[in-house]
PDB file of N, CA and C in Angstrom:
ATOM      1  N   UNK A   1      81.860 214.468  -1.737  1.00  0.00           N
ATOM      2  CA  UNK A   1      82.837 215.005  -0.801  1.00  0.00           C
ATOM      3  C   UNK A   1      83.111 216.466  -1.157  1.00  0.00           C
ATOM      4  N   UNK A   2      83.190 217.177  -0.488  1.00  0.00           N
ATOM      5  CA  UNK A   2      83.471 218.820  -0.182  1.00  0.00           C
ATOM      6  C   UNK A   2      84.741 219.024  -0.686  1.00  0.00           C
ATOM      7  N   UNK A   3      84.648 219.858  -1.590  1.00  0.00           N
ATOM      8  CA  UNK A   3      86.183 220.549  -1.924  1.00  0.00           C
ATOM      9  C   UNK A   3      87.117 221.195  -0.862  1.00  0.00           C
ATOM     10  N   UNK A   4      86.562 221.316   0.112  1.00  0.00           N
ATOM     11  CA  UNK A   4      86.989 222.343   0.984  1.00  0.00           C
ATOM     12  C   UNK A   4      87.412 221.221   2.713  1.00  0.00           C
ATOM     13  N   UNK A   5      86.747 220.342   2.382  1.00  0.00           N
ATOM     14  CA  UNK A   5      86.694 219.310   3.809  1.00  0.00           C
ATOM     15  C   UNK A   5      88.374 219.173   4.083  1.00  0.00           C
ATOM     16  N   UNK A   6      88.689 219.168   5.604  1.00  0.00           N
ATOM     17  CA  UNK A   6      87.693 219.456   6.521  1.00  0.00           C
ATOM     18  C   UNK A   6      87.613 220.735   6.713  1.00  0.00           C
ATOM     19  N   UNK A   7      87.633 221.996   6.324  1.00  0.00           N
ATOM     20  CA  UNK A   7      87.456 223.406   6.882  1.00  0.00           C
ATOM     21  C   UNK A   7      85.879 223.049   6.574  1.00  0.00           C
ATOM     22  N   UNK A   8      85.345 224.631   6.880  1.00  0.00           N
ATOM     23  CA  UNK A   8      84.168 224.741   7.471  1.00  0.00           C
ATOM     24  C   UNK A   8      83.948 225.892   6.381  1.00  0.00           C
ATOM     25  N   UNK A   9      83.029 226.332   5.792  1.00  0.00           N
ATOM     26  CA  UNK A   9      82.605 227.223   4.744  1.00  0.00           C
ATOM     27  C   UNK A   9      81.915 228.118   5.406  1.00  0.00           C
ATOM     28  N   UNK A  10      81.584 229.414   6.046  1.00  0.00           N
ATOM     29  CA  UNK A  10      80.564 230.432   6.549  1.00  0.00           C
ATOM     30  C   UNK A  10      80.960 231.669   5.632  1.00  0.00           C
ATOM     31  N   UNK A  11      79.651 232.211   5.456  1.00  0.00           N
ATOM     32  CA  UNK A  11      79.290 233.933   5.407  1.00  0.00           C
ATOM     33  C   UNK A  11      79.257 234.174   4.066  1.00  0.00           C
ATOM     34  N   UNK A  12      78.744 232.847   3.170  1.00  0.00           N
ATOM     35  CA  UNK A  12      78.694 233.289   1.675  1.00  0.00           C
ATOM     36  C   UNK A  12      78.009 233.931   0.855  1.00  0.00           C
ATOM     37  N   UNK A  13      78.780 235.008   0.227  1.00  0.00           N
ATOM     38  CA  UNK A  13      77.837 235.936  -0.231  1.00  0.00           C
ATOM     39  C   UNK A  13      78.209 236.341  -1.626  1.00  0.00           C
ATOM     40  N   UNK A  14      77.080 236.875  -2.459  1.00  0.00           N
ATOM     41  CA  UNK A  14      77.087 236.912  -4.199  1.00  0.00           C
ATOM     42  C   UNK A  14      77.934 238.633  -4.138  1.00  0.00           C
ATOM     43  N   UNK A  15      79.056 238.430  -4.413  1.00  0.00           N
ATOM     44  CA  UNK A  15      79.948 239.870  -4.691  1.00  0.00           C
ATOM     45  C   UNK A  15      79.837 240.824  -5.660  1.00  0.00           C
ATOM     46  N   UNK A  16      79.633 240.279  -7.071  1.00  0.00           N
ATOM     47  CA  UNK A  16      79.853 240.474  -8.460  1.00  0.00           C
ATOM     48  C   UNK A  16      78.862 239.504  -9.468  1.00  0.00           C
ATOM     49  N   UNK A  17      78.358 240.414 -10.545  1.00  0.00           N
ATOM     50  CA  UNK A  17      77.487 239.689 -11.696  1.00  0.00           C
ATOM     51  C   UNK A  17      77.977 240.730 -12.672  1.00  0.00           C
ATOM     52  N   UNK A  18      78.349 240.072 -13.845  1.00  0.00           N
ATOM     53  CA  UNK A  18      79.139 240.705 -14.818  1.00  0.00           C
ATOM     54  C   UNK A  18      78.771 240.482 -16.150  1.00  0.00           C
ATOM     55  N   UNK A  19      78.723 240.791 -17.142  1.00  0.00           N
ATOM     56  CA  UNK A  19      78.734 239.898 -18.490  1.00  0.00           C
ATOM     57  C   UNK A  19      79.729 240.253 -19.489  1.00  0.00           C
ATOM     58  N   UNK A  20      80.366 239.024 -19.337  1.00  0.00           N
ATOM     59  CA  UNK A  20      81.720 239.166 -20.363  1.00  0.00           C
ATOM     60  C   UNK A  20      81.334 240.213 -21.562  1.00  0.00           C
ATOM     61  N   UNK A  21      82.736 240.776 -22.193  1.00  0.00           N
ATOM     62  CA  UNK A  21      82.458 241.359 -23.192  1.00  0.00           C
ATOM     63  C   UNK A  21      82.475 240.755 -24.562  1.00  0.00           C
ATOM     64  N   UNK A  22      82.305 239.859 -24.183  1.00  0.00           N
ATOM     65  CA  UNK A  22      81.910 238.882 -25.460  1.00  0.00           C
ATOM     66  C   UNK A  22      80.377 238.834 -25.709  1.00  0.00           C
ATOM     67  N   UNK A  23      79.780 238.719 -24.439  1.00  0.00           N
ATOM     68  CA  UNK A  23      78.382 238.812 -23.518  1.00  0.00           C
ATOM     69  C   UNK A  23      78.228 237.299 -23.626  1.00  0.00           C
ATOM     70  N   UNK A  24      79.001 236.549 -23.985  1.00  0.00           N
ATOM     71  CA  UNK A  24      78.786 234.903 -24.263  1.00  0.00           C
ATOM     72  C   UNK A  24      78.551 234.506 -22.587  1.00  0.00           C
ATOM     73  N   UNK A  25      78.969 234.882 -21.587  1.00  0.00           N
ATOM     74  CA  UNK A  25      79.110 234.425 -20.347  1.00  0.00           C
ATOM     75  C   UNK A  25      78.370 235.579 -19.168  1.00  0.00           C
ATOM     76  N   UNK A  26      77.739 235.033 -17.884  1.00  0.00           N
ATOM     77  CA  UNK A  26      77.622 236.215 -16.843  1.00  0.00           C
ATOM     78  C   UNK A  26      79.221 235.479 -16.160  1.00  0.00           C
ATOM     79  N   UNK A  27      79.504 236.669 -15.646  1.00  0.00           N
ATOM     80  CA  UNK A  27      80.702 236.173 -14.471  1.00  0.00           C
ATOM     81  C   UNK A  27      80.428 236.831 -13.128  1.00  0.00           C
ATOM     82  N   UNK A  28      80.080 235.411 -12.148  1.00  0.00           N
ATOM     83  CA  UNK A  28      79.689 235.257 -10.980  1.00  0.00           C
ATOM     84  C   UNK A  28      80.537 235.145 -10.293  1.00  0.00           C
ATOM     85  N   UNK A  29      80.603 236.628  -9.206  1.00  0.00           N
ATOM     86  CA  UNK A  29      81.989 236.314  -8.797  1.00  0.00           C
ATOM     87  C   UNK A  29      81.273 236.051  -7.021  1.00  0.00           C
ATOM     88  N   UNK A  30      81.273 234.845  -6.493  1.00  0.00           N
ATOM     89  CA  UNK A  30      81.081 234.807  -5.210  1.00  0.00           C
ATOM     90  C   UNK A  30      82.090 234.661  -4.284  1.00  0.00           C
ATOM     91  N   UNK A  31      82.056 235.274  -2.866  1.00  0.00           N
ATOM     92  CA  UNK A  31      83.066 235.247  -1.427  1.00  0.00           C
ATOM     93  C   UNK A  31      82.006 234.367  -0.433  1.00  0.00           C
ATOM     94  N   UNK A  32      83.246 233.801   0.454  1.00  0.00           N
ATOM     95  CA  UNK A  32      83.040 233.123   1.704  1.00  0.00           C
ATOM     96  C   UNK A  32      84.167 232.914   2.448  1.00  0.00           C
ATOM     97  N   UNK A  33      83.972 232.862   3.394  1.00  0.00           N
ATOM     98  CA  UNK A  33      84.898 232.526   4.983  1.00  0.00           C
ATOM     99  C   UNK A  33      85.251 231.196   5.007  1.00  0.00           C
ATOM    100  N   UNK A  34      86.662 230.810   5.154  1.00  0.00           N
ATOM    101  CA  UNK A  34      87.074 229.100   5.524  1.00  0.00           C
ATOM    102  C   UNK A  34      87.315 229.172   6.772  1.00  0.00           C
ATOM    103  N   UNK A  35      86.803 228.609   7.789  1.00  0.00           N
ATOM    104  CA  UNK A  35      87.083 228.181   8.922  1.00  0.00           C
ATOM    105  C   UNK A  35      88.463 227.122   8.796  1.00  0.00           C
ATOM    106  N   UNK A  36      89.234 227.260   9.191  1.00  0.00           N
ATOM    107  CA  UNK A  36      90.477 226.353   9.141  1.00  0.00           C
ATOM    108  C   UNK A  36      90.679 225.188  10.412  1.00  0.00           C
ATOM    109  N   UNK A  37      90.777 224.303   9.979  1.00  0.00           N
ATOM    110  CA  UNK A  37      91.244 223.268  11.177  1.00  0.00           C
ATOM    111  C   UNK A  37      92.627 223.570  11.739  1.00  0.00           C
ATOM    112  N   UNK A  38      93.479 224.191  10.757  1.00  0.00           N
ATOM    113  CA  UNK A  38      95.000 224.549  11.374  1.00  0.00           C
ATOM    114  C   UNK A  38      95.038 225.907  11.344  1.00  0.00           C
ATOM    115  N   UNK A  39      96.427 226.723  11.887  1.00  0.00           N
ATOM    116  CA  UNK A  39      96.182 228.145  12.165  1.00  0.00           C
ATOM    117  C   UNK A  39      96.710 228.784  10.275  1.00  0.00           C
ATOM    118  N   UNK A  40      96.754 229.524   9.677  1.00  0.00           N
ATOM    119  CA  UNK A  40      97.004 230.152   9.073  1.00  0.00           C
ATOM    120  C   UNK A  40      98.293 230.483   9.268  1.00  0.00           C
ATOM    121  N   UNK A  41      99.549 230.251   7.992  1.00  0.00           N
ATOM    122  CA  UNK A  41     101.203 230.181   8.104  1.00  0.00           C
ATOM    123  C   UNK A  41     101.262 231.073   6.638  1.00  0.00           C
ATOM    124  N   UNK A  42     102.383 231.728   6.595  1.00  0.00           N
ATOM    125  CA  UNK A  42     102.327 232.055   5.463  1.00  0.00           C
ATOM    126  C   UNK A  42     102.419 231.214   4.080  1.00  0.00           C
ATOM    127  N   UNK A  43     102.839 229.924   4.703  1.00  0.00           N
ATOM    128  CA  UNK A  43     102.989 229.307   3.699  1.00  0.00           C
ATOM    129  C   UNK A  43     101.822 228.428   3.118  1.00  0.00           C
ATOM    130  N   UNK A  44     100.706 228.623   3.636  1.00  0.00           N
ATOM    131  CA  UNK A  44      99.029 227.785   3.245  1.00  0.00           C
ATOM    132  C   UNK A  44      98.316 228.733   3.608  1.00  0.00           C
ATOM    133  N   UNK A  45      98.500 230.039   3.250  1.00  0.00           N
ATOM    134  CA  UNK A  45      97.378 230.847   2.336  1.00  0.00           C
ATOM    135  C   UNK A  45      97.825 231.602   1.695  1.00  0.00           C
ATOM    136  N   UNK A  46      96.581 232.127   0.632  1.00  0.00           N
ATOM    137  CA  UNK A  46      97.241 233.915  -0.533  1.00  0.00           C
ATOM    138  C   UNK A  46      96.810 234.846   0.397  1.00  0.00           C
ATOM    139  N   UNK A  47      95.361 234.664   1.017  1.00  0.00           N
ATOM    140  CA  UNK A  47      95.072 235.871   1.480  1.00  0.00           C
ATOM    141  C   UNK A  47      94.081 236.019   2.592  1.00  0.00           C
ATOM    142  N   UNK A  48      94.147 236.881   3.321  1.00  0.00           N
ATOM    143  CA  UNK A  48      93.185 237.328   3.929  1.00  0.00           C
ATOM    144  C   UNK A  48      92.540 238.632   4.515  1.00  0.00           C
ATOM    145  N   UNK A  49      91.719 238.490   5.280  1.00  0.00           N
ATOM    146  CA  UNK A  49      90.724 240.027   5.280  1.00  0.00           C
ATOM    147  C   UNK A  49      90.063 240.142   6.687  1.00  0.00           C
ATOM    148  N   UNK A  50      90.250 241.423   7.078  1.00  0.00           N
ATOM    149  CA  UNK A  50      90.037 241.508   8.310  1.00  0.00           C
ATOM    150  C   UNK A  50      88.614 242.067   8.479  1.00  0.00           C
ATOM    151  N   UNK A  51      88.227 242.242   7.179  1.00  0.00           N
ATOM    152  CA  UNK A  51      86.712 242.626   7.480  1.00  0.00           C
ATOM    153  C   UNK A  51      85.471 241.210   7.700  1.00  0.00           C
ATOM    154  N   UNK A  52      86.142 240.776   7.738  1.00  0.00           N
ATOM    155  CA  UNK A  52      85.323 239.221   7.848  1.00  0.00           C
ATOM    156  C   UNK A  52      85.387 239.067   9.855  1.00  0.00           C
ATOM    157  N   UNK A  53      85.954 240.223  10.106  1.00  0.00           N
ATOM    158  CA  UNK A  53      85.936 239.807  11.603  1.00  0.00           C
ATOM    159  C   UNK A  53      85.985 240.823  12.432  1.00  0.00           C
ATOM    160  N   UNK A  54      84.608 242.229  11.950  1.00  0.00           N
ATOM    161  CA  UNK A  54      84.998 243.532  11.876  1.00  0.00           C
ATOM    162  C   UNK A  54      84.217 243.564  13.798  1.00  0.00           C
ATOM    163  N   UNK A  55      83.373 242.988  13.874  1.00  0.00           N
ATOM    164  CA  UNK A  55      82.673 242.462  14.929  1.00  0.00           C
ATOM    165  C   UNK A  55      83.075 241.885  16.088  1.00  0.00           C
ATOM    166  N   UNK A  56      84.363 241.929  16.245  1.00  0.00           N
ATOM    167  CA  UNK A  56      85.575 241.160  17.186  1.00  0.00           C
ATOM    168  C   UNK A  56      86.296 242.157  17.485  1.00  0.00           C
ATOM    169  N   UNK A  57      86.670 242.367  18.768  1.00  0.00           N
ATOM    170  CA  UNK A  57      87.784 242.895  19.070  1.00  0.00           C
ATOM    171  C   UNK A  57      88.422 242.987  18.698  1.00  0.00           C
ATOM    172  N   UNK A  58      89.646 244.157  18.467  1.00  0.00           N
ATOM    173  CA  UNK A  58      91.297 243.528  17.844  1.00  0.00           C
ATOM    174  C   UNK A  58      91.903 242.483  18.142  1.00  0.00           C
ATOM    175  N   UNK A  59      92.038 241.780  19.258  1.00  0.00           N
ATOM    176  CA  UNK A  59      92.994 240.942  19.681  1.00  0.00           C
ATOM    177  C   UNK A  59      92.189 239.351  19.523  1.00  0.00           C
ATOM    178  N   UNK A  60      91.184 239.464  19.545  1.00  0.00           N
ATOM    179  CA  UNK A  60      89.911 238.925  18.835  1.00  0.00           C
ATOM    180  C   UNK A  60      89.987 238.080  17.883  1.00  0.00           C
ATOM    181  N   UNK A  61      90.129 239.253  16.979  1.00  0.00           N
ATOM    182  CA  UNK A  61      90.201 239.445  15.520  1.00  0.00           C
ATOM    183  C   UNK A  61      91.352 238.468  15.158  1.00  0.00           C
ATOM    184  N   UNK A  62      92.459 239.063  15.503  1.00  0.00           N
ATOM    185  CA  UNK A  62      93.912 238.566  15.142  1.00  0.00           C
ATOM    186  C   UNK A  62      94.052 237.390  15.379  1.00  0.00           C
ATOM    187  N   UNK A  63      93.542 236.726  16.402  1.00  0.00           N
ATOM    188  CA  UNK A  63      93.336 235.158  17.001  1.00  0.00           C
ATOM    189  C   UNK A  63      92.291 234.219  15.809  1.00  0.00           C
ATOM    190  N   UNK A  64      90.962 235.178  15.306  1.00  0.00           N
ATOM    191  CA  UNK A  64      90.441 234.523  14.770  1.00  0.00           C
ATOM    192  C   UNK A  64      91.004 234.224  13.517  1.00  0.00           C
ATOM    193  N   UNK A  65      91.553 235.225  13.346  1.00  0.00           N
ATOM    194  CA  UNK A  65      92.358 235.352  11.505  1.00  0.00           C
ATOM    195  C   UNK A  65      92.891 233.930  11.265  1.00  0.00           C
ATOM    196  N   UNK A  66      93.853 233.679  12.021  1.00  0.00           N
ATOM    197  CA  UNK A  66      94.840 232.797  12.379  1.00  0.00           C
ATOM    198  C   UNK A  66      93.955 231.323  11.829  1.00  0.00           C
ATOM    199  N   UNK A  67      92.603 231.628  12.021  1.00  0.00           N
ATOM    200  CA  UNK A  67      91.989 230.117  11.637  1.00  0.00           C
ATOM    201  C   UNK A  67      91.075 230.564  10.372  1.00  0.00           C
ATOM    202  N   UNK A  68      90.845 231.704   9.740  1.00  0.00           N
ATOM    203  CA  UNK A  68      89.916 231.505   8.923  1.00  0.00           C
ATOM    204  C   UNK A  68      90.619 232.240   7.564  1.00  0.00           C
ATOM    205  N   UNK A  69      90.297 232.174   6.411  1.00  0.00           N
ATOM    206  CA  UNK A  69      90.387 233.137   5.383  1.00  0.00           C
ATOM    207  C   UNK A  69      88.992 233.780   4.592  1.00  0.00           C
ATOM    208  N   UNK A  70      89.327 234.692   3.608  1.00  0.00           N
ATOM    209  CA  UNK A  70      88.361 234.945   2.966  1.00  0.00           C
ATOM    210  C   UNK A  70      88.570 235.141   1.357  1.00  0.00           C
ATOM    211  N   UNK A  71      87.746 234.472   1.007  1.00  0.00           N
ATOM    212  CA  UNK A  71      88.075 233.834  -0.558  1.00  0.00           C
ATOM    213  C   UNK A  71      86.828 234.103  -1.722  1.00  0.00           C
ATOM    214  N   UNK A  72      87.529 234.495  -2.847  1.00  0.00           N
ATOM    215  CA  UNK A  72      86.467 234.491  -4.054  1.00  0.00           C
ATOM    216  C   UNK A  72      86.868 233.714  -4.858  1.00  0.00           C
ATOM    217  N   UNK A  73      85.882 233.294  -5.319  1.00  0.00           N
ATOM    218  CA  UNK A  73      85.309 232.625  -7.261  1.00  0.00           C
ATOM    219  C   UNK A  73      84.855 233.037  -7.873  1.00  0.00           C
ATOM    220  N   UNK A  74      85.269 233.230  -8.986  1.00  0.00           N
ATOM    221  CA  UNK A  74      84.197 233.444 -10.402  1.00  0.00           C
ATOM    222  C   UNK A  74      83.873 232.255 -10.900  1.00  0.00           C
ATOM    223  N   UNK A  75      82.457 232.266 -11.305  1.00  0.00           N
ATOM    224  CA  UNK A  75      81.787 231.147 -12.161  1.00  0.00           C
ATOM    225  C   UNK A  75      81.455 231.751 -13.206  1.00  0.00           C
ATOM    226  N   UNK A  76      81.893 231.352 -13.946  1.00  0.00           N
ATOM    227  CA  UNK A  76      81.363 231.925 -15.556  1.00  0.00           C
ATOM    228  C   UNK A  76      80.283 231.043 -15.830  1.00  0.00           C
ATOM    229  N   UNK A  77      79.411 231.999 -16.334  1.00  0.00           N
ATOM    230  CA  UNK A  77      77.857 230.905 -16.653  1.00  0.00           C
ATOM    231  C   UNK A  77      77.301 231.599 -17.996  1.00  0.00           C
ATOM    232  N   UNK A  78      77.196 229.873 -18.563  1.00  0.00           N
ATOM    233  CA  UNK A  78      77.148 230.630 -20.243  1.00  0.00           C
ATOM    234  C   UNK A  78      75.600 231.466 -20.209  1.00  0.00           C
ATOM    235  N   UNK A  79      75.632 232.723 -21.103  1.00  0.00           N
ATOM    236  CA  UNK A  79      74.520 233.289 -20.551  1.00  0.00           C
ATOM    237  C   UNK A  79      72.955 232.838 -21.775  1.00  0.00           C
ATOM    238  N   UNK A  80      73.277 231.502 -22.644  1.00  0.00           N
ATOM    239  CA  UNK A  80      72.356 231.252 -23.507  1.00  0.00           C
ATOM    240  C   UNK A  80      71.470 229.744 -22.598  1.00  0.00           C
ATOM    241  N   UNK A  81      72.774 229.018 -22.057  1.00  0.00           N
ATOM    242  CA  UNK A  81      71.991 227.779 -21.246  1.00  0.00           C
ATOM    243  C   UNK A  81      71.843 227.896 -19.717  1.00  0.00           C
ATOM    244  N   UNK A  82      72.520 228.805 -19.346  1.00  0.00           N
ATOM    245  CA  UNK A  82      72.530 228.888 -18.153  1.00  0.00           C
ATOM    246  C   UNK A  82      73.864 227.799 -17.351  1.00  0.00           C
ATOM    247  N   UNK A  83      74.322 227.128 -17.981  1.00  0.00           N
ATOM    248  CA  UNK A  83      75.248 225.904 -17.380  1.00  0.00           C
ATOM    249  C   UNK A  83      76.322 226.804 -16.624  1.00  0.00           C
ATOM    250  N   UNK A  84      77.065 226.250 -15.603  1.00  0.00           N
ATOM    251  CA  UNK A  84      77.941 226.720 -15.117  1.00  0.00           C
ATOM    252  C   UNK A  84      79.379 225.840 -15.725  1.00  0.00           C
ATOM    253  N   UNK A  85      80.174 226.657 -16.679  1.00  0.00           N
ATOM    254  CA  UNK A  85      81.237 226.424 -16.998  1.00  0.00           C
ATOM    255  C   UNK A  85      83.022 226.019 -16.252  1.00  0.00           C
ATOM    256  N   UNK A  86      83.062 226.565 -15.253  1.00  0.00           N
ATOM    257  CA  UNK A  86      84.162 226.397 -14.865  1.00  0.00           C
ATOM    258  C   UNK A  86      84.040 227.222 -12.893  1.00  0.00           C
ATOM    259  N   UNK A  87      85.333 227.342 -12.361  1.00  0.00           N
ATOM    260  CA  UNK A  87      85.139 227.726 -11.183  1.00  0.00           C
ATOM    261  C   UNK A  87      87.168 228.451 -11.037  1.00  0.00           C
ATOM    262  N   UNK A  88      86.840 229.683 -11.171  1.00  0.00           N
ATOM    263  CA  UNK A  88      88.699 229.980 -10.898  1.00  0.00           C
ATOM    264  C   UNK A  88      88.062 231.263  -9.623  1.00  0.00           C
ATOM    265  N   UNK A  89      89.690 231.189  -9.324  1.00  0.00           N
ATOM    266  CA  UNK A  89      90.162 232.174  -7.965  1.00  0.00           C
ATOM    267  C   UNK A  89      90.401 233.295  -8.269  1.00  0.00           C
ATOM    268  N   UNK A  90      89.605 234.273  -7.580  1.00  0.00           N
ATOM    269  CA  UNK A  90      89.515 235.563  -8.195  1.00  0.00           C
ATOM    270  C   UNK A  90      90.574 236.135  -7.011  1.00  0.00           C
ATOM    271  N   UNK A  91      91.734 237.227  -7.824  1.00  0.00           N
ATOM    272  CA  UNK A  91      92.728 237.334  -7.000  1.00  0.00           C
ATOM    273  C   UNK A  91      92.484 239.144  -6.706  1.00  0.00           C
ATOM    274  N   UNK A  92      92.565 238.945  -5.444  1.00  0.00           N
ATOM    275  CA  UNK A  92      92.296 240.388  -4.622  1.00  0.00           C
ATOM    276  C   UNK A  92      93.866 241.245  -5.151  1.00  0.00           C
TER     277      UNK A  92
END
């Protein structure tokens, strides 16, 4: 089952590749678009971005906002096995 179900996941893309200064880890920081089943309240989201909907009209835009956000992760991945360690919210 989807972490994210039922929204809808589009437009994911690799943002950031980093290596801790430990160099023990790369930190993978990836973005994507949530399509939302409900509209966007201030009170069920942190954030969002209007460049995810630069391709839309203004009034467009503002309608689409209302259902989608745009969100990052970092994955830290140990850089000796390759395993992916953990998954946090990278805050804009």
């Amino acid at each position: 089952k989807s972490l994210y179900e039922p929204d809808e996941l589009v437009d994911l893309t690799l943002e950031e590749v980093e290596l801790s200064n430990d160099e023990k880890n790369w930190l993978v920081t990836f973005g994507f678009t949530r399509r939302l089943t409900e509209p966007i309240t201030e009170r069920n989201v942190r954030s969002t971005t209007s460049e995810a909907f630069g391709w839309l009209s203004d009034s467009q835009a503002e309608e689409s906002q209302k259902y989608a956000i745009r969100e990052y992760k970092i994955i830290p991945v140990d850089a000796a096995t390759g395993n992916a360690n953990s998954m946090k919210i990278r805050e804009l």
